[in-house]
Protein backbone atom coordinates (compact mmCIF):
# COMPACT_ATOMS: atom_id res chain seq x y z
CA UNK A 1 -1.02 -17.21 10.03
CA UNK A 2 -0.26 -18.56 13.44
CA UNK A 3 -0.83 -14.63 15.07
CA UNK A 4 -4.33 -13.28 15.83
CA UNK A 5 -5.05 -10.05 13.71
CA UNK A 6 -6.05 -8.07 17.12
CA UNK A 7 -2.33 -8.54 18.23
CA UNK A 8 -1.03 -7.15 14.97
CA UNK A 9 0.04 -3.49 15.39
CA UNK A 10 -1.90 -1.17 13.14
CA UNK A 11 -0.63 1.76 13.19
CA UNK A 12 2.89 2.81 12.05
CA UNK A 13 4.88 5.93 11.35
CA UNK A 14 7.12 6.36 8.97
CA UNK A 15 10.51 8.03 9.02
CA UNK A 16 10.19 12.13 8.59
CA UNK A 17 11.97 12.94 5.62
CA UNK A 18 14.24 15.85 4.76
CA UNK A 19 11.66 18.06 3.42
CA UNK A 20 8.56 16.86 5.37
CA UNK A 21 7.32 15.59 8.79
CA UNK A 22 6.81 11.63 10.02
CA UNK A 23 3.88 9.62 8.09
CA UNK A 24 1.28 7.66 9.96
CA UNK A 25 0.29 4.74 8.10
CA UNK A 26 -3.39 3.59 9.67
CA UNK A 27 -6.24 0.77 8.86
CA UNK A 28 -8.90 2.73 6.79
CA UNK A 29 -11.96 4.62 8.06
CA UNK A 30 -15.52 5.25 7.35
CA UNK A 31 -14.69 8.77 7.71
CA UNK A 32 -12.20 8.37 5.01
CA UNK A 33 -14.77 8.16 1.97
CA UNK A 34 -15.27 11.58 0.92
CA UNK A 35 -11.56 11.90 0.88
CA UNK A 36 -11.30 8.50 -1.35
CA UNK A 37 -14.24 10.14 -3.82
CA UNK A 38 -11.86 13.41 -4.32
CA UNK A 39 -8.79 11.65 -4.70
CA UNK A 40 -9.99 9.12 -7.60
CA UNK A 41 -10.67 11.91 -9.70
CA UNK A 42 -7.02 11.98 -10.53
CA UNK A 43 -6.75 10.15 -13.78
CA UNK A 44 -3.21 9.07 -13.42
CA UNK A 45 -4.27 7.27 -10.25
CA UNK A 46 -7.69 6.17 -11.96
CA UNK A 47 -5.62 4.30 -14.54
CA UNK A 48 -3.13 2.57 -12.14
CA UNK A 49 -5.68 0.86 -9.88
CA UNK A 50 -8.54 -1.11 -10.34
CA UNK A 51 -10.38 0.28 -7.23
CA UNK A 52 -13.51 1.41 -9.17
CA UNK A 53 -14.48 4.59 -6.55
CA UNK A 54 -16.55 6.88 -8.11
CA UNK A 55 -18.66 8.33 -5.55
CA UNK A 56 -18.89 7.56 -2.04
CA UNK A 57 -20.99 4.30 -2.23
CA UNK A 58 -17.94 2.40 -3.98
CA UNK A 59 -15.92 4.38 -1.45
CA UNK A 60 -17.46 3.10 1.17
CA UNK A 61 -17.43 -0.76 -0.73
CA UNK A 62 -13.75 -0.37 -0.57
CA UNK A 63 -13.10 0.61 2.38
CA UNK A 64 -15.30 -2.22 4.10
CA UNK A 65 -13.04 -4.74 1.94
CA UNK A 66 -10.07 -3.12 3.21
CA UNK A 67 -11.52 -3.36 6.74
CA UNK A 68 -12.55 -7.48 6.20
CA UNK A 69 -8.74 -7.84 5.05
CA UNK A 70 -7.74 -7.10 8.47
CA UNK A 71 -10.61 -9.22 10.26
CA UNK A 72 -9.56 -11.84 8.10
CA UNK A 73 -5.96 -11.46 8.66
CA UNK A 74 -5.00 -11.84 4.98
CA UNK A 75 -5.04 -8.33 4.08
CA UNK A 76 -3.50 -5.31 5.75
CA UNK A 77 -4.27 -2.04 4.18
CA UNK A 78 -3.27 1.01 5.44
CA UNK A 79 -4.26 4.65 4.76
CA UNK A 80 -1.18 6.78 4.57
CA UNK A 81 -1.74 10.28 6.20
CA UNK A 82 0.15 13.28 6.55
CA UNK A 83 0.19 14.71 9.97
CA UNK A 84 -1.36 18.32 9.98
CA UNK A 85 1.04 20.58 12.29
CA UNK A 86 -2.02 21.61 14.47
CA UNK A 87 -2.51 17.50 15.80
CA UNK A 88 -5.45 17.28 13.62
CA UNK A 89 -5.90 13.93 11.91
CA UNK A 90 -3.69 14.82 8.58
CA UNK A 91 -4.54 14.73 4.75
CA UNK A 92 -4.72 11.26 3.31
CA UNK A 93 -1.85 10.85 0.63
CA UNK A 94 -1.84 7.53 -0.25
CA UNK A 95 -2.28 3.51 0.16
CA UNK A 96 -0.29 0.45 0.84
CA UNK A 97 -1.05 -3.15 1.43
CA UNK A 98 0.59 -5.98 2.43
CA UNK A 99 -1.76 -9.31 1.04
CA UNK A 100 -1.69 -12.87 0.56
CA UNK A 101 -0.06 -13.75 4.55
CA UNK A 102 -3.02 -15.43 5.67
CA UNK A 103 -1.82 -18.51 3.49
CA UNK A 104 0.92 -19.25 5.23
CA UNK A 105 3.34 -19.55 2.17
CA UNK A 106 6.61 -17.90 2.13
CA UNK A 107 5.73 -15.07 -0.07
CA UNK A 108 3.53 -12.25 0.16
CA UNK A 109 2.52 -9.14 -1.86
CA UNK A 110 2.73 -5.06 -1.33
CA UNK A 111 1.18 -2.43 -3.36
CA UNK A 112 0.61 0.67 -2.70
CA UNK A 113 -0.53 4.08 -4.95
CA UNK A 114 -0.45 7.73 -4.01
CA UNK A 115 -2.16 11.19 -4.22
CA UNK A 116 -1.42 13.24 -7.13
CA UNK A 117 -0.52 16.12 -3.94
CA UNK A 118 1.82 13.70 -2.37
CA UNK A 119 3.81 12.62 -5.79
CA UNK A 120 7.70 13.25 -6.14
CA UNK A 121 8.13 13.84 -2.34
CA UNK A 122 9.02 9.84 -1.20
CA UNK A 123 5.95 9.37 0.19
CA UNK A 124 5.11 6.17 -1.69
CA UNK A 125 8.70 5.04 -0.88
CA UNK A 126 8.82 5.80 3.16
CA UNK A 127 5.77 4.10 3.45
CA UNK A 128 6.96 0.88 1.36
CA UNK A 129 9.57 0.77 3.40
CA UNK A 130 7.90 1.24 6.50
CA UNK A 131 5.41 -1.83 5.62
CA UNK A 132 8.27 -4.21 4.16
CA UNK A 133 10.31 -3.91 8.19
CA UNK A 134 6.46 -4.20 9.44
CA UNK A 135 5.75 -6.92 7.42
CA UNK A 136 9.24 -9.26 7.71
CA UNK A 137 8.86 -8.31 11.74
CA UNK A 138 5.32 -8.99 11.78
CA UNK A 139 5.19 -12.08 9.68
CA UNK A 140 8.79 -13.75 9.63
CA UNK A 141 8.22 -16.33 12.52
CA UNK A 142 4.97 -17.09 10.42
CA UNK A 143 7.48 -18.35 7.55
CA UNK A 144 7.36 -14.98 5.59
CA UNK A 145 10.70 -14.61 3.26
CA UNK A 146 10.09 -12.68 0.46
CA UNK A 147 7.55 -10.07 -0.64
CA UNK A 148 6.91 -8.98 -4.30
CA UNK A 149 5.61 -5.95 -5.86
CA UNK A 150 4.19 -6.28 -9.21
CA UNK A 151 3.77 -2.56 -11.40
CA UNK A 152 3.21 -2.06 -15.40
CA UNK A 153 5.79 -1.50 -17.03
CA UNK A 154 4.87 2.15 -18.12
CA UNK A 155 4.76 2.87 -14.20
CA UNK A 156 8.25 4.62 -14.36
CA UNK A 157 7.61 5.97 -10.66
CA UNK A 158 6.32 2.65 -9.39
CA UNK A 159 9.90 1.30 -10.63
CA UNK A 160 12.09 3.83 -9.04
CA UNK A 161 9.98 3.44 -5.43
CA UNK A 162 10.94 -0.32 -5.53
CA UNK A 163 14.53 -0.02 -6.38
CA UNK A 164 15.22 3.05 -3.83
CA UNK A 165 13.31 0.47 -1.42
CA UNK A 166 15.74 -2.35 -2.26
CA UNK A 167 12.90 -4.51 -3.80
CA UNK A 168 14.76 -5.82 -7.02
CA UNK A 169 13.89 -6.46 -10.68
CA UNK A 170 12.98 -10.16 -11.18
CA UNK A 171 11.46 -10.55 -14.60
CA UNK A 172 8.78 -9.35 -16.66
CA UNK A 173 5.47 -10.30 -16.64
CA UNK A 174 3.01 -10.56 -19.33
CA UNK A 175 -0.63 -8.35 -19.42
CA UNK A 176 -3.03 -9.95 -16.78
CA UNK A 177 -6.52 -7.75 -17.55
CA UNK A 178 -8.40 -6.73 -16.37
CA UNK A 179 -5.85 -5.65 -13.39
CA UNK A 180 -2.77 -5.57 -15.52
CA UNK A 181 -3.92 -4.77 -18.57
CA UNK A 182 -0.08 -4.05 -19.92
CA UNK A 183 3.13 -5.69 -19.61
CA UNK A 184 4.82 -5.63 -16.11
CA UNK A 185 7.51 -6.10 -13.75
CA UNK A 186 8.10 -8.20 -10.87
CA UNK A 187 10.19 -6.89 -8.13
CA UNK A 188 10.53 -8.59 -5.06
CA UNK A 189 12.63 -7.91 -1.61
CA UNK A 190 13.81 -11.36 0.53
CA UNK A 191 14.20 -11.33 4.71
């Protein structure tokens, strides 16, 4: 990656939607920890990532990883918040990454997850497409083309979010555990 990380906008707002106000996508706090512990009790999300947070020491672990990804430049995570109507700093409703940039290939990947509060209102899918124009803006005179998003293929949701985002169905993949430990798809979006 030919750009220095400290020139790469980090925060970004998402589209308000019909129902619901603007979302501000942001690199991930310290301060965020407590909320990470509360919302990895939801075992829907539990079984759909591999972050291991269980209390606010592997909170904190993850969020420091997220935090090298941007120091590093080959990982940009972002918490997704919802805006509180007093100007407050918002509820944290989800996650999405962009990864694998740094290597200068053509290709990189997104993934994202959400709070069991923020499913079935297109949060997962204003943010994904929030990141993918970020991420082509950011990253295309770098050589970046095409970015994939890889689910399991019992992630009906995850499926929906990357067709209504214009990421299509490429094939299906085969179980990958421990991160995939079922069948998947492959979806992918091109510049």
């Amino acid at each position: 990656m030919t750009q220095p990380t400290n020139m790469i906008a980090a925060l970004l707002e998402t589209d308000a939607a019909q129902s619901s106000a603007a979302l501000l996508l942001r690199p991930w706090r310290a301060a965020d920890t407590a909320d990470l512990v509360e919302l990895h009790r939801d075992d829907s999300l539990r079984r759909r990532t591999s972050s291991g947070i269980d209390d606010e020491v592997g909170a904190a672990r993850w969020v420091r990883e997220q935090q090298r990804g941007w120091e590093t430049g080959d990982r940009f995570a972002f918490a997704v918040v919802e805006p509180e109507a007093a100007g407050g700093e918002g509820r944290l409703v989800g996650h999405i990454v962009l990864k694998g940039v740094a290597r200068e290939a053509p290709t990189a990947e997104v993934g994202y997850w959400t709070a069991a509060c923020a499913r079935g209102r297109g949060v997962a899918s204003r943010a994904l497409r929030t990141l993918t124009d970020w991420a082509f803006t950011t990253f295309a005179r770098d050589g970046l083309t095409r970015l994939e998003l890889l689910h399991q293929v019992d992630n009906t949701a995850s499926c929906r979010v990357a067709h209504k985002c214009r990421h299509i169905l490429t094939e299906p993949l085969p179980a990958a555990p421990p991160a995939y430990p079922l069948n998947g798809y492959l979806h992918a979006r091109n510049l």
